[in-house]
C-alpha atoms as a PDB file:
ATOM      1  CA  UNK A   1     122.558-199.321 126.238  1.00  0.00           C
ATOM      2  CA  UNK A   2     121.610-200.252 123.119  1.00  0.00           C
ATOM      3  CA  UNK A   3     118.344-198.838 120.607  1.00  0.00           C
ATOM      4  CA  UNK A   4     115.276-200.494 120.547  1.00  0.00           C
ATOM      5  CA  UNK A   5     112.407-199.116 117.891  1.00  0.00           C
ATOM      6  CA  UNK A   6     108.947-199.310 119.098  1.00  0.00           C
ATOM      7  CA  UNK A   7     107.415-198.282 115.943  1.00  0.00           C
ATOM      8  CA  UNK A   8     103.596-199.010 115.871  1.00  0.00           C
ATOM      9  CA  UNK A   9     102.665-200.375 112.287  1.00  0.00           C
ATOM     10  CA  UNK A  10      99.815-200.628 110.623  1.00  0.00           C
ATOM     11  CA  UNK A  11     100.137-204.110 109.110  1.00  0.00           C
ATOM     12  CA  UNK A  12     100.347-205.176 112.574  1.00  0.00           C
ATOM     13  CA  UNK A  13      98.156-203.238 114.539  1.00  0.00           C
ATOM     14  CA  UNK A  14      95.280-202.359 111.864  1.00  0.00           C
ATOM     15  CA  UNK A  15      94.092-198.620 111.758  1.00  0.00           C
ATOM     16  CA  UNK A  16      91.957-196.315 113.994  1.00  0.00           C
ATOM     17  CA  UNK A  17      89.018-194.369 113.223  1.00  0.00           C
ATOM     18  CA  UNK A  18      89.438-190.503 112.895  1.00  0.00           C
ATOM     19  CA  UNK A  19      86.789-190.334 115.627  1.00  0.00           C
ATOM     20  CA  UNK A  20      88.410-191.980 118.262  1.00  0.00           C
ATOM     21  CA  UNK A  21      88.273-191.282 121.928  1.00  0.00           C
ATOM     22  CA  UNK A  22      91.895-192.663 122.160  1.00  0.00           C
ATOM     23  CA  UNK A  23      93.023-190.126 120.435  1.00  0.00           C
ATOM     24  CA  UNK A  24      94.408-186.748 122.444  1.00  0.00           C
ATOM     25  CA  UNK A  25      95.791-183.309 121.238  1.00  0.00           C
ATOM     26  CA  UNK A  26      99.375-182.603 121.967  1.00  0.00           C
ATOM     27  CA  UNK A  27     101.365-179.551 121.047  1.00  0.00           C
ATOM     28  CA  UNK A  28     102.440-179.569 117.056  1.00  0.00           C
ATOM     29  CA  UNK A  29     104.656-177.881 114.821  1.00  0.00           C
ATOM     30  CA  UNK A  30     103.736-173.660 113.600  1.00  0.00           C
ATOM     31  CA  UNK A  31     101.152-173.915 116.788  1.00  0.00           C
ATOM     32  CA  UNK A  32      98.666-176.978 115.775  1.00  0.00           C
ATOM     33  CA  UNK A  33      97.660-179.430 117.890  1.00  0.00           C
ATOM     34  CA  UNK A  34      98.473-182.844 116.906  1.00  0.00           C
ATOM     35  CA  UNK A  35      96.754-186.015 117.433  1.00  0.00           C
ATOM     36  CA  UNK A  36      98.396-189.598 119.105  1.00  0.00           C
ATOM     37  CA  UNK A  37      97.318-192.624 120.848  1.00  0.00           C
ATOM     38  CA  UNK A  38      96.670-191.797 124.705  1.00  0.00           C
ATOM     39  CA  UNK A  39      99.508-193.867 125.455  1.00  0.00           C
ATOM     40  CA  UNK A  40     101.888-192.308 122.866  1.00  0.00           C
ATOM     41  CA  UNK A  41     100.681-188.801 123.847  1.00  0.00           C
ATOM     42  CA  UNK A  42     101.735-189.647 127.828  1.00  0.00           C
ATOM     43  CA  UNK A  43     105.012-190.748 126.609  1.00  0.00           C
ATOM     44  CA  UNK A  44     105.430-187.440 124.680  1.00  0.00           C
ATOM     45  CA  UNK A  45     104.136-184.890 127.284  1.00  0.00           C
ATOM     46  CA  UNK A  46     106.708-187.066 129.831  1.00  0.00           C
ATOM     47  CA  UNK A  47     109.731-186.383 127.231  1.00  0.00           C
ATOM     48  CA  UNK A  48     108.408-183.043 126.492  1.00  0.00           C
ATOM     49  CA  UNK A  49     108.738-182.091 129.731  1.00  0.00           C
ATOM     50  CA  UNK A  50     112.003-183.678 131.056  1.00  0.00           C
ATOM     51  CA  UNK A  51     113.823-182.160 127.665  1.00  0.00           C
ATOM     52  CA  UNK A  52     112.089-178.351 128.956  1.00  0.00           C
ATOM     53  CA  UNK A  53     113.391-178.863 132.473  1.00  0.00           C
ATOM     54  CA  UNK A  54     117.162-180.167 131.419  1.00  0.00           C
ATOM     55  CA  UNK A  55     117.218-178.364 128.489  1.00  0.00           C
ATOM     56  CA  UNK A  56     115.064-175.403 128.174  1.00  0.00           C
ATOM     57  CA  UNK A  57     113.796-176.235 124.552  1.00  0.00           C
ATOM     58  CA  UNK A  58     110.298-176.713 123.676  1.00  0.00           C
ATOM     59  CA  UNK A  59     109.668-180.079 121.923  1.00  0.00           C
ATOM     60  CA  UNK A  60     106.473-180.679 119.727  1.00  0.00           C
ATOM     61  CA  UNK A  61     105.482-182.975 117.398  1.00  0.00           C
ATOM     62  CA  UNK A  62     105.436-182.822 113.882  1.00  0.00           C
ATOM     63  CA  UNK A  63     103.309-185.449 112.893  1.00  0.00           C
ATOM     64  CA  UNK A  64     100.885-188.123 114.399  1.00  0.00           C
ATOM     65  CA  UNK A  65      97.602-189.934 113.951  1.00  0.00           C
ATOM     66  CA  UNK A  66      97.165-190.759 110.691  1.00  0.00           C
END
């Protein structure tokens, strides 16, 4: 299997509004919530929860929307 970055970049994708309804809370670093694309934020909370389940850690993000 081999790695394959899905990196969303600005230059290609233009910028989003601070405002924006696509935008959802998921759990941050020292408590915070943290802000990503709906579609980002699903694939987190998926990840999130299969690495609590197999591994018993609690993953949250340390950055996002910016």
């Amino acid at each position: 299997m081999s790695y394959e970055e899905r990196r969303v970049r600005v230059r290609n994708y233009g910028t989003m509004s601070e405002d924006s309804r696509l935008l959802v809370p998921v759990p941050g670093a020292s408590g915070e919530r943290i802000r990503l694309h709906v579609l980002a934020a699903e694939a987190f909370l998926a990840m999130a929860a299969a690495v609590r389940r197999d591994l018993g850690i609690e993953l949250v993000a340390a950055s996002g929307w910016r």
